[in-house]
N, C-alpha and C. Protein backbone atom coordinates (compact mmCIF):
# COMPACT_ATOMS: atom_id res chain seq x y z
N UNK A 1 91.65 -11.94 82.32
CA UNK A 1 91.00 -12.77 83.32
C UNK A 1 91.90 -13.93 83.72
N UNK A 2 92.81 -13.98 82.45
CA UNK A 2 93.42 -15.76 83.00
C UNK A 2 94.88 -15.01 84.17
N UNK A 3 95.06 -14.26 84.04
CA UNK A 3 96.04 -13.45 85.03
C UNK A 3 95.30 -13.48 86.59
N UNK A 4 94.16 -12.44 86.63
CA UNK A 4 93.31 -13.08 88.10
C UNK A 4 93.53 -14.81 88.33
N UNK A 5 93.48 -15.64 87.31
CA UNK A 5 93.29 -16.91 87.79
C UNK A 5 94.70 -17.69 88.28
N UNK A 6 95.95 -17.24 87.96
CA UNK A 6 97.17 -17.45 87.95
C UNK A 6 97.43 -16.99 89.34
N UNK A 7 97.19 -15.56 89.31
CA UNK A 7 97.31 -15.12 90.51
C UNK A 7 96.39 -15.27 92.04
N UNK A 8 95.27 -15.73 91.68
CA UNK A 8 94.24 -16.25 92.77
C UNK A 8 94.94 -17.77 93.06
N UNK A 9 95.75 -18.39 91.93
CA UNK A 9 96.42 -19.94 92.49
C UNK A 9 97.58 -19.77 93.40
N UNK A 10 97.92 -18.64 92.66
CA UNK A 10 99.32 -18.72 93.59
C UNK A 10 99.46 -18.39 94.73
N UNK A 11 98.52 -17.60 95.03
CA UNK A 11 98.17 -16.88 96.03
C UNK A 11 97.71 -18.14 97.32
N UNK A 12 97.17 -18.99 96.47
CA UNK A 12 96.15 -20.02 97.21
C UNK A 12 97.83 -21.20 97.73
N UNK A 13 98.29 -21.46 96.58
CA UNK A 13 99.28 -22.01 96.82
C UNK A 13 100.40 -22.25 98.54
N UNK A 14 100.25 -20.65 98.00
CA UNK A 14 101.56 -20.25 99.44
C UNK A 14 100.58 -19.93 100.55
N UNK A 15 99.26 -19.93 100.16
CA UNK A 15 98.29 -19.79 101.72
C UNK A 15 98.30 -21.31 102.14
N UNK A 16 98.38 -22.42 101.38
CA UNK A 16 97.85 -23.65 101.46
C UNK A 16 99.28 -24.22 102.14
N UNK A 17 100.41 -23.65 102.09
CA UNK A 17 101.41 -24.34 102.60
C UNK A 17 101.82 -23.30 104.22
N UNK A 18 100.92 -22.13 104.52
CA UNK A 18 101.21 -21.46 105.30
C UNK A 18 99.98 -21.70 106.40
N UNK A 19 98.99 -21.45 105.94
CA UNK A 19 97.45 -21.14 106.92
C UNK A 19 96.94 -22.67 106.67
N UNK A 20 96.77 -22.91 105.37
CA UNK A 20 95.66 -24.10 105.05
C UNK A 20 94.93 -23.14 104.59
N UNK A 21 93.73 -24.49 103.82
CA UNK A 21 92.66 -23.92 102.83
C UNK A 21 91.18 -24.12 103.27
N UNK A 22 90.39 -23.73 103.24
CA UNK A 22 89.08 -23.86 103.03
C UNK A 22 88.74 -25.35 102.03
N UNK A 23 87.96 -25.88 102.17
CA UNK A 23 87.54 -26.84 101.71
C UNK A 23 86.91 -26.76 99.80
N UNK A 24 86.81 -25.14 99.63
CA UNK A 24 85.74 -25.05 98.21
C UNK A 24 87.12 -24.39 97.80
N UNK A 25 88.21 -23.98 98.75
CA UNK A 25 89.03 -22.95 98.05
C UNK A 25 90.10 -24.45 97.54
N UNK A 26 90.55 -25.34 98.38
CA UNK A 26 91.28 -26.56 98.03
C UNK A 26 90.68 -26.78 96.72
N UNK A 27 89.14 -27.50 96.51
CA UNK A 27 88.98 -28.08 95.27
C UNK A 27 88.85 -26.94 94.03
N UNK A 28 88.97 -25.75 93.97
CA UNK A 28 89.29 -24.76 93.78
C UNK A 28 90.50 -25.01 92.49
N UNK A 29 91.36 -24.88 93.76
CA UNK A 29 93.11 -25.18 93.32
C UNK A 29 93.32 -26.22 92.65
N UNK A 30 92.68 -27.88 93.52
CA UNK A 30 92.85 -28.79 92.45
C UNK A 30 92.51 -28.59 90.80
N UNK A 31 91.39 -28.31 90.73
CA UNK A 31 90.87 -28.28 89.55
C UNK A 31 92.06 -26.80 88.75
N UNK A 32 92.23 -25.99 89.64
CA UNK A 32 93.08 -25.16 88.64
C UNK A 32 94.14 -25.72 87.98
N UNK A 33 94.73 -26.43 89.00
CA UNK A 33 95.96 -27.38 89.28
C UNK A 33 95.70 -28.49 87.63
N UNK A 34 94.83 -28.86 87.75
CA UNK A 34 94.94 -30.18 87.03
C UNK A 34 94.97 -29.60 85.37
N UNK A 35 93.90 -28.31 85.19
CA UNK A 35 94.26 -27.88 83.67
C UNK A 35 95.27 -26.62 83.67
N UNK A 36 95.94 -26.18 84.64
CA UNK A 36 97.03 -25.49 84.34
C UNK A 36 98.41 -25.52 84.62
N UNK A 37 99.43 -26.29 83.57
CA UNK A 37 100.66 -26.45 84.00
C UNK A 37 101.75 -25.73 84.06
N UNK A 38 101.34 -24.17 84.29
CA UNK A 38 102.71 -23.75 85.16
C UNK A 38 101.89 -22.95 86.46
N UNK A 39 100.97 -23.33 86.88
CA UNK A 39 100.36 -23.03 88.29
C UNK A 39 101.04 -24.74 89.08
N UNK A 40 100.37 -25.88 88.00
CA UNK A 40 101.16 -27.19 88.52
C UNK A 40 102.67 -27.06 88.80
N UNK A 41 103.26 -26.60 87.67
CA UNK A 41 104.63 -26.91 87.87
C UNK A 41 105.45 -25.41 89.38
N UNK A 42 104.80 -24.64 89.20
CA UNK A 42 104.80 -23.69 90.29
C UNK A 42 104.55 -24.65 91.74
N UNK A 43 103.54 -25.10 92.11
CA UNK A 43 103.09 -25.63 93.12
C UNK A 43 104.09 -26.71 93.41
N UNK A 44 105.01 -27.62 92.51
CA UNK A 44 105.78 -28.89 92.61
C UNK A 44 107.45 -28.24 93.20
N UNK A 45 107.31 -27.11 92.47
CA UNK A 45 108.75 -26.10 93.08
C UNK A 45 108.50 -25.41 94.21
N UNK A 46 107.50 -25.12 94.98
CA UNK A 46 107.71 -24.73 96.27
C UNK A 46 107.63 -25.90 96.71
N UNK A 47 107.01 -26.89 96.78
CA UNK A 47 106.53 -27.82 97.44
C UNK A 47 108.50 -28.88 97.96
N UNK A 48 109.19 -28.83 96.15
CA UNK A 48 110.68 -29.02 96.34
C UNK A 48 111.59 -27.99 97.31
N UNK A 49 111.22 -26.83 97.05
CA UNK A 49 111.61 -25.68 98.00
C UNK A 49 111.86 -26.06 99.30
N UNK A 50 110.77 -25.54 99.96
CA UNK A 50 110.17 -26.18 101.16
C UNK A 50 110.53 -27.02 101.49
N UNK A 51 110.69 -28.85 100.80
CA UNK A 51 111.18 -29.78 101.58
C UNK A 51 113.12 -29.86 101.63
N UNK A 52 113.29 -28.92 100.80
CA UNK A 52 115.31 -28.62 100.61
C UNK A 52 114.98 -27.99 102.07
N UNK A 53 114.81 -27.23 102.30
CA UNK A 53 114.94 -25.90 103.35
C UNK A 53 114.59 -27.31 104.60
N UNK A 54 113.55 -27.76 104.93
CA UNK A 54 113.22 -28.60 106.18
C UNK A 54 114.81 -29.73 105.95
N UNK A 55 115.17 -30.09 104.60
CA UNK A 55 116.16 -30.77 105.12
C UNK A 55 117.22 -30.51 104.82
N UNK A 56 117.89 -29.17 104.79
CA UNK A 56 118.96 -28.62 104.91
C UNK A 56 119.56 -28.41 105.93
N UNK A 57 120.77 -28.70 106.19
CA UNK A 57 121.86 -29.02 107.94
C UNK A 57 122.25 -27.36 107.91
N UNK A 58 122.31 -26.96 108.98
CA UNK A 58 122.87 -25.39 109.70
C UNK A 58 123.43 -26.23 110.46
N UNK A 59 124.84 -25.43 109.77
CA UNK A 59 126.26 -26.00 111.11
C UNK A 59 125.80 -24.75 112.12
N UNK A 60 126.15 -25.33 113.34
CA UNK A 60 126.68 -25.11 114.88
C UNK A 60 127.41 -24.90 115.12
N UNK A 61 127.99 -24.14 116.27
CA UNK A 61 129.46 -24.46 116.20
C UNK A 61 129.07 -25.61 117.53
N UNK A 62 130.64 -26.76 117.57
CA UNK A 62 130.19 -27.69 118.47
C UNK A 62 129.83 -27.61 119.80
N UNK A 63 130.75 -26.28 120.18
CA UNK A 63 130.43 -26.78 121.97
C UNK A 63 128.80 -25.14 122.45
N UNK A 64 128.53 -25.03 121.51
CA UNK A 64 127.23 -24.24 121.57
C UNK A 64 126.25 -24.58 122.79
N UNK A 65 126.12 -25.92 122.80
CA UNK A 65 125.16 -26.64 123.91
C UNK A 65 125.84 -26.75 125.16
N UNK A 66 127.15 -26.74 125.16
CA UNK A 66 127.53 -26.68 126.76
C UNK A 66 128.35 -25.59 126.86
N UNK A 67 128.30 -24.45 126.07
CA UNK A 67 128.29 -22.76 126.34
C UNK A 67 127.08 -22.31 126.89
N UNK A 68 126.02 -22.62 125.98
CA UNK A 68 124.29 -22.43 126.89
C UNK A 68 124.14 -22.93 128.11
N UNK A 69 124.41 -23.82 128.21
CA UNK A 69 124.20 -24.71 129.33
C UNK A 69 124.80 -23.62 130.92
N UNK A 70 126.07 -23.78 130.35
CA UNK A 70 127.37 -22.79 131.32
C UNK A 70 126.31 -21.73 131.54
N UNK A 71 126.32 -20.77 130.65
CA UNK A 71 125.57 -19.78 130.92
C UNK A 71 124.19 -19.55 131.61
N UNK A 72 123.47 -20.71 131.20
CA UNK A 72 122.30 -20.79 132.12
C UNK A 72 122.68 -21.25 133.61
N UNK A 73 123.75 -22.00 133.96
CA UNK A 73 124.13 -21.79 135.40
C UNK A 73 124.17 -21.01 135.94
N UNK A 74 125.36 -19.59 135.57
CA UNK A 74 125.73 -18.54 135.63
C UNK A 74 124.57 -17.79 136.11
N UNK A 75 123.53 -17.60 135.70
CA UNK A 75 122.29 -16.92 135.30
C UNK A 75 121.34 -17.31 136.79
N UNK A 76 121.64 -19.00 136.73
CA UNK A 76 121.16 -19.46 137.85
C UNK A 76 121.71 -19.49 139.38
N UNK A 77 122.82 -18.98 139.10
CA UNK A 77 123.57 -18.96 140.70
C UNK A 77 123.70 -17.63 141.07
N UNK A 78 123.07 -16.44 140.12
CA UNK A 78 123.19 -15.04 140.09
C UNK A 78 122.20 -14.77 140.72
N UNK A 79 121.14 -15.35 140.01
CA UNK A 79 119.66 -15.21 140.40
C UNK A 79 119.24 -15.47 142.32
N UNK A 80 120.18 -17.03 142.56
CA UNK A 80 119.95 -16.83 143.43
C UNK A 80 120.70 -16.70 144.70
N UNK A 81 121.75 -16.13 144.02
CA UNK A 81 122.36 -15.11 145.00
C UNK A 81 122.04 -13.93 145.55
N UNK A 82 120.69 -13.74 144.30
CA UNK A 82 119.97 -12.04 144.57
C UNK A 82 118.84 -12.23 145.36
N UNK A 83 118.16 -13.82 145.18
CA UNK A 83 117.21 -13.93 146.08
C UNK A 83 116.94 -13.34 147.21
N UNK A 84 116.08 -12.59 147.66
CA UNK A 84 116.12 -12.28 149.24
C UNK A 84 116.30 -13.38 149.69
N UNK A 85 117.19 -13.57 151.09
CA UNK A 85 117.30 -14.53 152.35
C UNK A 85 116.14 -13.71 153.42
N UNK A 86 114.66 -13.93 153.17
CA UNK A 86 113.83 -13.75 154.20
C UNK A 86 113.48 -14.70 155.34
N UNK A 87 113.75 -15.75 155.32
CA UNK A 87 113.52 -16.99 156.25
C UNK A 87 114.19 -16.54 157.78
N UNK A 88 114.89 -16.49 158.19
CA UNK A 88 115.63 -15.56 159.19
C UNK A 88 114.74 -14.39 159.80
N UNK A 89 114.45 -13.24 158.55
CA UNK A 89 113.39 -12.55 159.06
C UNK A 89 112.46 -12.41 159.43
N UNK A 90 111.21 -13.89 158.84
CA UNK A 90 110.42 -14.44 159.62
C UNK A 90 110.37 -15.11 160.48
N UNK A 91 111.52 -15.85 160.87
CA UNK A 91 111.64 -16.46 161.86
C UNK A 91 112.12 -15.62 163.02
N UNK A 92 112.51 -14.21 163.06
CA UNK A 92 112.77 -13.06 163.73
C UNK A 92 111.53 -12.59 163.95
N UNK A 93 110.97 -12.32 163.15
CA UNK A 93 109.09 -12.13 163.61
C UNK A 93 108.48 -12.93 164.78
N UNK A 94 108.43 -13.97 164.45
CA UNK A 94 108.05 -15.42 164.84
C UNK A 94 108.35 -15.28 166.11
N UNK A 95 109.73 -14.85 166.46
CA UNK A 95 109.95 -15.26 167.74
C UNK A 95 109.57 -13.71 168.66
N UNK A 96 109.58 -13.45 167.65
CA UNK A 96 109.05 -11.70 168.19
C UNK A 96 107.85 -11.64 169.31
N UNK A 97 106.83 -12.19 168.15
CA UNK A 97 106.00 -12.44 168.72
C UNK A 97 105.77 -13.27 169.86
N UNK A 98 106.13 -14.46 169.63
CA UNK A 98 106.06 -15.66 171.06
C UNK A 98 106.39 -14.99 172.28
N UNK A 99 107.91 -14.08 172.25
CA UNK A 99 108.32 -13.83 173.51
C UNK A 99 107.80 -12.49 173.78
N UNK A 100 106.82 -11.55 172.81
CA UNK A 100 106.30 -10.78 172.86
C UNK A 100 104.92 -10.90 174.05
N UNK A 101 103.87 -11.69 173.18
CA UNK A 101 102.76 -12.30 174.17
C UNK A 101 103.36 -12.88 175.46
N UNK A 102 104.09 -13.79 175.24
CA UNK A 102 104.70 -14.74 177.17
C UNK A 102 105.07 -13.00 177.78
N UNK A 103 106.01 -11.97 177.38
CA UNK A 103 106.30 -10.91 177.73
C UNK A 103 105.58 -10.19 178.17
N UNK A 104 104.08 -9.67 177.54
CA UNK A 104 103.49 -8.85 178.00
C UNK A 104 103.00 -8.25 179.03
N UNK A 105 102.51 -9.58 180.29
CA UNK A 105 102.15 -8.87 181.57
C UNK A 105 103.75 -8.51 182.35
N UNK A 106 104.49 -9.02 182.13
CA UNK A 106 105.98 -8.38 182.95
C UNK A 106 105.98 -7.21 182.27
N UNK A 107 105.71 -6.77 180.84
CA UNK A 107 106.37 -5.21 180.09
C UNK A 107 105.20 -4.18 180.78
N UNK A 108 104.18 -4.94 180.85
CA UNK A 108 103.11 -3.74 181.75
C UNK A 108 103.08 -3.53 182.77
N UNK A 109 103.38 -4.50 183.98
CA UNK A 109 104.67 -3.95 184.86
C UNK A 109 105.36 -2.92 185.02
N UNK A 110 106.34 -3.49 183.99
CA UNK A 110 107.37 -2.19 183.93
C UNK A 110 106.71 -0.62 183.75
N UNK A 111 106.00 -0.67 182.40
CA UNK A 111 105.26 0.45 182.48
C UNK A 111 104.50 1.33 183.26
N UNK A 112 103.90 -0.28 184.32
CA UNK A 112 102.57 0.74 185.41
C UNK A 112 104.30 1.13 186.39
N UNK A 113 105.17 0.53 186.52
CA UNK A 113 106.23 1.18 187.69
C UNK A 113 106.63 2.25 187.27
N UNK A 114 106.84 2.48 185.92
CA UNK A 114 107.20 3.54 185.19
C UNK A 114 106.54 4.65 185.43
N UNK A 115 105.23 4.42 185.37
CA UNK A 115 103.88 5.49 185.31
C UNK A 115 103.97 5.90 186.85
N UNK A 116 104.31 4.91 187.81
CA UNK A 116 104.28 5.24 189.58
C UNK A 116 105.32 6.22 189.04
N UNK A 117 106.62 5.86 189.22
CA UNK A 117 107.91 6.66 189.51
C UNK A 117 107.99 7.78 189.06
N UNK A 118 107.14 7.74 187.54
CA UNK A 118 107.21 9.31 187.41
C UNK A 118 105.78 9.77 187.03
N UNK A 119 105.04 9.58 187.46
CA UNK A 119 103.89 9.83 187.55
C UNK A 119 102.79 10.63 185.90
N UNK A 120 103.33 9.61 184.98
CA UNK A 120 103.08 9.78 183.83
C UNK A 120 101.71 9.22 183.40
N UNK A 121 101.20 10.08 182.59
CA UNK A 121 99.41 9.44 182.32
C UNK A 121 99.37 8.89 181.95
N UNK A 122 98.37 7.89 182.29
CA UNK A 122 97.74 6.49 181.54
C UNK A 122 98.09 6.51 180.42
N UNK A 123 97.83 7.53 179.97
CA UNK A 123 97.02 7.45 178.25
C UNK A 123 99.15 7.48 177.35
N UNK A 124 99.46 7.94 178.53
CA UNK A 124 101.21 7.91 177.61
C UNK A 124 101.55 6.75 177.82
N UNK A 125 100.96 5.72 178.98
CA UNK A 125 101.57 4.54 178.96
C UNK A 125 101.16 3.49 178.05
N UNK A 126 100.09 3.54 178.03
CA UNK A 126 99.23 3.12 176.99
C UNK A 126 99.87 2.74 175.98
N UNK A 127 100.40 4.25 174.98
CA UNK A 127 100.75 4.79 173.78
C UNK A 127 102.61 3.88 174.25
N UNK A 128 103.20 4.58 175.03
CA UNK A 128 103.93 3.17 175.03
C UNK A 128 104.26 2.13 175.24
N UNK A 129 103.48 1.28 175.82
CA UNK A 129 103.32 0.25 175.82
C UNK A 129 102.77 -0.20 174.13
N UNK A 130 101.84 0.23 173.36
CA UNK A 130 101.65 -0.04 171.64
C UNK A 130 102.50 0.38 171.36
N UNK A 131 103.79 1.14 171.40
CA UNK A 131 104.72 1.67 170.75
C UNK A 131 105.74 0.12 171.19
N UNK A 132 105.96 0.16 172.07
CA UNK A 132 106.74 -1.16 172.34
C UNK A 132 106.67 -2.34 171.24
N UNK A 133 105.02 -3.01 170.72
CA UNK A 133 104.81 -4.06 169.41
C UNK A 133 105.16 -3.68 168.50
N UNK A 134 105.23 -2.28 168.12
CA UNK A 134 105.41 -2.05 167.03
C UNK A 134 107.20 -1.49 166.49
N UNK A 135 107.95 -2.27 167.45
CA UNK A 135 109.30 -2.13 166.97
C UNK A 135 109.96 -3.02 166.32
N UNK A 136 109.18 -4.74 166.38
CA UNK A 136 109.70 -5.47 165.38
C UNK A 136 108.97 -5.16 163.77
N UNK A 137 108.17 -4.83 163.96
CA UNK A 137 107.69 -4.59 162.42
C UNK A 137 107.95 -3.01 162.11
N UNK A 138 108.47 -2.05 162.87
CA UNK A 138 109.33 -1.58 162.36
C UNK A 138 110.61 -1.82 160.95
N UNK A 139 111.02 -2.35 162.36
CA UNK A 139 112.42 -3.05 162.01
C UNK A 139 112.49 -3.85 160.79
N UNK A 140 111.22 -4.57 160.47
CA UNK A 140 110.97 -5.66 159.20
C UNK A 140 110.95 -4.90 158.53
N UNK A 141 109.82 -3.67 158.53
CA UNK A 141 109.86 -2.78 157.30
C UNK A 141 111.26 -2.42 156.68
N UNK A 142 112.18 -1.60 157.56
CA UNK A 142 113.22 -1.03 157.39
C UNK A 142 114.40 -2.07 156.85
N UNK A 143 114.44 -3.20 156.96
CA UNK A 143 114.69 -3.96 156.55
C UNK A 143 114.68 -4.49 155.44
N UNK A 144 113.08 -4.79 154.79
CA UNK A 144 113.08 -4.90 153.74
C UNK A 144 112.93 -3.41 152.90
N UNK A 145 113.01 -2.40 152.71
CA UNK A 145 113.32 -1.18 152.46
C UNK A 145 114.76 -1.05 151.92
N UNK A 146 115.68 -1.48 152.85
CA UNK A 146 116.92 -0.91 152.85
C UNK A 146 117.29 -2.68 151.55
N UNK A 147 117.04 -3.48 151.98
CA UNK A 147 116.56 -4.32 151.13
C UNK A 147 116.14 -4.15 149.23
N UNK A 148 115.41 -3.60 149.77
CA UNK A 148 114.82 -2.75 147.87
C UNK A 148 115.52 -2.11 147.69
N UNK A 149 116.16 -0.86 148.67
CA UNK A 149 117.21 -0.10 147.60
C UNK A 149 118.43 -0.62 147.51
N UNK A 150 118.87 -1.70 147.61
CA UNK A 150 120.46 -2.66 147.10
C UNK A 150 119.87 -2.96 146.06
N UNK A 151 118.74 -3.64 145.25
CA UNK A 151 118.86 -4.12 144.58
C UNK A 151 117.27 -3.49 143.56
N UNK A 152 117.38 -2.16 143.48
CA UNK A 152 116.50 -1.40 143.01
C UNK A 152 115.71 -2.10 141.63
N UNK A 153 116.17 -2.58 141.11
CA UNK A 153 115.44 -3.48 139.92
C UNK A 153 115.91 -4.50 138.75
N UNK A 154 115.35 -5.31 137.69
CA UNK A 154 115.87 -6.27 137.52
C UNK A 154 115.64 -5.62 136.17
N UNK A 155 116.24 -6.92 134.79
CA UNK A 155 116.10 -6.33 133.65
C UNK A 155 114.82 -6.64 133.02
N UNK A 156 114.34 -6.46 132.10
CA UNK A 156 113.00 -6.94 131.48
C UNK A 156 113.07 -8.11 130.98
N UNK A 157 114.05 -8.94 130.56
CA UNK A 157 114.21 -9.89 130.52
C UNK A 157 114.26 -11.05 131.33
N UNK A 158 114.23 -10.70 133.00
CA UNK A 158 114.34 -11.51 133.74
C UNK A 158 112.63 -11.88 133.91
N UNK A 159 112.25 -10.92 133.92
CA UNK A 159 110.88 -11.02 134.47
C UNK A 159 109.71 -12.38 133.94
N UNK A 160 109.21 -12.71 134.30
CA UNK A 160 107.95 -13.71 133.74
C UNK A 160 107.23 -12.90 132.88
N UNK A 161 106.75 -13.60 131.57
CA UNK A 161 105.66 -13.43 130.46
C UNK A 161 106.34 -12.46 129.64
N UNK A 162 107.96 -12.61 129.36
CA UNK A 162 108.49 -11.54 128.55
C UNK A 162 109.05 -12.24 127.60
């Protein structure tokens, strides 16, 4: 039985310096603590342990902090060199549009002259005339497409929450 009790301290010991204790399991320990002296003298050697290790020096080597440093530049001027440059492309939208709408009654124009001259149905002018809006966002798509496949994917490490 006194083996369970040795071993229920020690046990308590290295939980008490890892998790913490319960309040009945602490006075527990004290009281084990106080009539048993090599659970005491156990508990005074990790406790010395433990505070060697928190104040024991690990050499570095010196220029470690401005090798990291370097490297996190590196990392940072890579990154955003890979950035997409989309600003341009929205602003290619942007204007798409503006001179698109001011455009429209002159492009239907063209179309109804189109439709006179060669005497093409409504319903094709129609279809191009909507075919006409839909060549800048085409173009965006294909863009960002040709876009994704330069730079098909990143490492798992770059990513957020890794």
């Amino acid at each position: 039985m006194s083996e369970n009790l040795h071993g229920r301290a020690l046990g308590l010991i290295a939980k008490a310096r890892v998790e913490g204790l319960a309040d009945s399991e602490r006075a527990w320990l004290n009281t084990h603590l106080q009539d048993c002296g090599f659970c005491s003298e156990h508990a005074r050697q990790t406790d010395r342990a433990l505070r060697s290790l928190r104040t024991a020096a690990i050499p570095l080597p010196a220029d470690l902090v401005s090798r990291t440093q370097f490297r996190v530049r590196l990392r940072a001027i890579e990154l955003r060199e890979r950035q997409p440059k989309r600003r341009m492309l929205w602003l290619a939208c942007a204007a798409s549009w503006v001179f698109g709408i001011a455009s429209a009654p002159f492009v239907w124009r063209v179309f109804a002259w189109l439709g006179q001259l060669t005497g093409a149905p409504k319903l094709v002018l129609e279809i191009g005339f909507g075919l006409w809006w839909t060549i800048p966002a085409v173009f965006a798509v294909m863009v960002l497409l040709l876009e994704g496949a330069r730079h098909p994917g990143e490492p798992d490490w770059t990513k957020p929450g890794r």
